[in-house]
N, C-alpha and C. Protein backbone atom coordinates (compact mmCIF):
# COMPACT_ATOMS: atom_id res chain seq x y z
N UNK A 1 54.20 29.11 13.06
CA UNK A 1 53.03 28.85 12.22
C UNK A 1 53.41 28.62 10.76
N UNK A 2 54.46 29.16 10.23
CA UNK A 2 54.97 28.92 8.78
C UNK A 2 55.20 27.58 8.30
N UNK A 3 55.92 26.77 9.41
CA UNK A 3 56.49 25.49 9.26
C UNK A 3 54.98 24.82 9.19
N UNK A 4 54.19 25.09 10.18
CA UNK A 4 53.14 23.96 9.91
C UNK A 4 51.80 23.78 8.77
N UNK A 5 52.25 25.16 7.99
CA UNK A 5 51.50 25.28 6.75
C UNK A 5 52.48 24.49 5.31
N UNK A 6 53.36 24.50 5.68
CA UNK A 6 54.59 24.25 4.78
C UNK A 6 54.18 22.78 4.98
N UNK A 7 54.41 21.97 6.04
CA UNK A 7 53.92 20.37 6.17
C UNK A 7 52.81 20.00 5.78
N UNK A 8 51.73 20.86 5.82
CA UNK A 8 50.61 20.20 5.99
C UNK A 8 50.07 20.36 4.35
N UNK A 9 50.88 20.70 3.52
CA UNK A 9 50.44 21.12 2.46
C UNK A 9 51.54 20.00 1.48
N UNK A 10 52.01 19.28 1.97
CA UNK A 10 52.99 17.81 1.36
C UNK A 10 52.26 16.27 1.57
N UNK A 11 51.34 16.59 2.38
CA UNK A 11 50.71 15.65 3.11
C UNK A 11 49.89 14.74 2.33
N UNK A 12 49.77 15.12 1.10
CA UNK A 12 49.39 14.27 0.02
C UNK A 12 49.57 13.27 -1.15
N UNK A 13 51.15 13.48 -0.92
CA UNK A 13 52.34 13.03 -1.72
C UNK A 13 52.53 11.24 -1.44
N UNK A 14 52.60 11.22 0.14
CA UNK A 14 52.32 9.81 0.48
C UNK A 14 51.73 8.91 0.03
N UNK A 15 49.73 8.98 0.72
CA UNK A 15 49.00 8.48 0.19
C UNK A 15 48.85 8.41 -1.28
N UNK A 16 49.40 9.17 -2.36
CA UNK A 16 49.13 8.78 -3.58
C UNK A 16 49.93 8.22 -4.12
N UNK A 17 51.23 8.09 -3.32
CA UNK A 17 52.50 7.09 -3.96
C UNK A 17 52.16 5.60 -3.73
N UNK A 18 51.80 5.68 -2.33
CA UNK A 18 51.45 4.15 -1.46
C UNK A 18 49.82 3.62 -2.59
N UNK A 19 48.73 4.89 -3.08
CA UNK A 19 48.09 3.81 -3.57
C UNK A 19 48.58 3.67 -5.34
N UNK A 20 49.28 4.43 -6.24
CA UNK A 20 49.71 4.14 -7.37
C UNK A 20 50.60 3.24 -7.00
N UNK A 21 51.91 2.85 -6.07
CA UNK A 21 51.93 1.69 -5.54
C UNK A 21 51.74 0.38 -5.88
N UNK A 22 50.36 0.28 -4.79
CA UNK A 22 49.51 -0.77 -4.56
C UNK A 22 48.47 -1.15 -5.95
N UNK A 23 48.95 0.07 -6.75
CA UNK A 23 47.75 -0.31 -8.12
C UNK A 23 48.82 -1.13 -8.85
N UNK A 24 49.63 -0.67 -9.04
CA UNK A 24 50.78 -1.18 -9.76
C UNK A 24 50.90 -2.40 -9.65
N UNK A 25 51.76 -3.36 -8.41
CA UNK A 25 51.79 -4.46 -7.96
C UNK A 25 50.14 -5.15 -8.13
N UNK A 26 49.49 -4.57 -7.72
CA UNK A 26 47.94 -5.27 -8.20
C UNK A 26 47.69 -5.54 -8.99
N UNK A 27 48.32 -4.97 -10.29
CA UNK A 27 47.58 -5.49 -11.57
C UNK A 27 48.90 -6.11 -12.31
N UNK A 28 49.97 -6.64 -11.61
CA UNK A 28 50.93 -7.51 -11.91
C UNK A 28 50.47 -9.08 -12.07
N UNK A 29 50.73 -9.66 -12.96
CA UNK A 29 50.31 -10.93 -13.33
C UNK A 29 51.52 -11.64 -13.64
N UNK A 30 52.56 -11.99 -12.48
CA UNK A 30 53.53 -13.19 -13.32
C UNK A 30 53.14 -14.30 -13.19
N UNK A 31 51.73 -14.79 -12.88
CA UNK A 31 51.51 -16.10 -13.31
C UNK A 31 51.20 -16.35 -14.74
N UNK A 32 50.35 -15.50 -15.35
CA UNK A 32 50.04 -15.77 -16.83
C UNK A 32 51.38 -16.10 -17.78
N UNK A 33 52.24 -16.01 -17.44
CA UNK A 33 52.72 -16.93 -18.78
C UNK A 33 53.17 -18.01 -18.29
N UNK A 34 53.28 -18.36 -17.48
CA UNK A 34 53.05 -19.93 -16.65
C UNK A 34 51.71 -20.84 -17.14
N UNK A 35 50.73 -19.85 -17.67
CA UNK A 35 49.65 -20.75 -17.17
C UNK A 35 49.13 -21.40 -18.73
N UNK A 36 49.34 -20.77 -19.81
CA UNK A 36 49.53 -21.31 -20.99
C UNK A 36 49.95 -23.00 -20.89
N UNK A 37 51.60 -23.06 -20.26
CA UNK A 37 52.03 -24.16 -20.66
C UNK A 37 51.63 -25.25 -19.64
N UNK A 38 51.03 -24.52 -18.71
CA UNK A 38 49.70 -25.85 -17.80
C UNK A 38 48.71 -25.84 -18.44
N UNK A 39 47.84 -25.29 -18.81
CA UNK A 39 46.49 -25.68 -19.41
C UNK A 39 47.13 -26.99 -20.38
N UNK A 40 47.85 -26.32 -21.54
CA UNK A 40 48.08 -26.94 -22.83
C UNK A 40 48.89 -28.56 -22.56
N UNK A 41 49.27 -28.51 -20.91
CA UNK A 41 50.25 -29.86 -20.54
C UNK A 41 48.77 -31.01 -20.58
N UNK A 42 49.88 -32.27 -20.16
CA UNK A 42 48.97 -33.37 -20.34
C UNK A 42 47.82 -33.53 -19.18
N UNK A 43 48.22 -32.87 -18.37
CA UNK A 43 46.77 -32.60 -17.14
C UNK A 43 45.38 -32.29 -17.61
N UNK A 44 45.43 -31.18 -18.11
CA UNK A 44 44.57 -30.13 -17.99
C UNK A 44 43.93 -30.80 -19.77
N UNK A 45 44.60 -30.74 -20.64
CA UNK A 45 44.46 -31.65 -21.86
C UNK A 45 43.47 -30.63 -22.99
N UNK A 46 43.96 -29.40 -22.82
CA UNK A 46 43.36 -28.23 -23.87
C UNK A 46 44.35 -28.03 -24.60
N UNK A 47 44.04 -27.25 -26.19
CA UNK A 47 44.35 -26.73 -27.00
C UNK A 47 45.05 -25.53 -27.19
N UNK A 48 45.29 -25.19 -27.57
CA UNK A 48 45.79 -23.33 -27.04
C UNK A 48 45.36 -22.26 -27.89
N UNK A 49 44.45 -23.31 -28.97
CA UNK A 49 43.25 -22.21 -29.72
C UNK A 49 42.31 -22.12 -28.30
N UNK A 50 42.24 -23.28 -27.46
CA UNK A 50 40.99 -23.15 -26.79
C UNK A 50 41.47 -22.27 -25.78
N UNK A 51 42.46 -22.44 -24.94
CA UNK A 51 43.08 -21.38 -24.24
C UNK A 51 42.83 -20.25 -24.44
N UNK A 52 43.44 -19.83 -25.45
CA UNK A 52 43.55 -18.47 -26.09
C UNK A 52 41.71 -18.17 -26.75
N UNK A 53 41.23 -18.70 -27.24
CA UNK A 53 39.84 -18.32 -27.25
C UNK A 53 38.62 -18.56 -26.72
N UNK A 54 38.67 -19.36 -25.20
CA UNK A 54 37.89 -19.54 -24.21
C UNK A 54 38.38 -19.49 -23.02
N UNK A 55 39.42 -19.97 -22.75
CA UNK A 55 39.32 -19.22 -21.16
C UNK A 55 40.14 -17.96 -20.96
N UNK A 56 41.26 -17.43 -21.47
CA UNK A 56 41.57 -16.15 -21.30
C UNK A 56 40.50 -15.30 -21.20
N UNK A 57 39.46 -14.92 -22.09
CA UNK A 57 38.68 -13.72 -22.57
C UNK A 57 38.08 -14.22 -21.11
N UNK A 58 37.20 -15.55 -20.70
CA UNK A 58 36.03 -15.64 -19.79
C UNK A 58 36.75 -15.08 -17.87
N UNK A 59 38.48 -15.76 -17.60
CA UNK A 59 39.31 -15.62 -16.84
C UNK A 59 39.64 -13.64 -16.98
N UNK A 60 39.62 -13.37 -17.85
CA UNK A 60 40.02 -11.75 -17.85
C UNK A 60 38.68 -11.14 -17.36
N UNK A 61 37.28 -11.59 -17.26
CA UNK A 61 35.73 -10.78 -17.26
C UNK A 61 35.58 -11.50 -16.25
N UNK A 62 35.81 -12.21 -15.53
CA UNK A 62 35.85 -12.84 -14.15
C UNK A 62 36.19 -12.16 -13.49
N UNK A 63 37.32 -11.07 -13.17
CA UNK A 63 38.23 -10.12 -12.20
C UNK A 63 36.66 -9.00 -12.13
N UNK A 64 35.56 -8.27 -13.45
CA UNK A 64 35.04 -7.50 -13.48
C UNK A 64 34.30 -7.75 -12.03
């Protein structure tokens, strides 16, 4: 009976690694600094005042 109080009392260590984890990698963004030098290319044909002061802020309140 000792051993199975001893286990069952670690049993929480997991789940909170696996979801700090999964928060971690989730809120990883290596596209954003990619995406500067597409907007601002000849495609897309913005500014990078406009970048930087219209679609970042509207693209960041989009995720809400």
């Amino acid at each position: 009976m000792g051993c199975w109080k001893q286990e069952k009392s670690n049993t929480w260590i997991f789940p909170t690694v696996i979801l700090c984890l999964y928060g971690f990698f989730y809120m990883m963004k290596p596209s954003e600094p990619f995406l500067t030098p597409y907007l601002t290319g000849p495609d897309k044909n913005l500014t990078i005042d406009e970048v930087t002061n219209q679609v970042f802020p509207v693209w960041t309140y989009s995720y809400l």
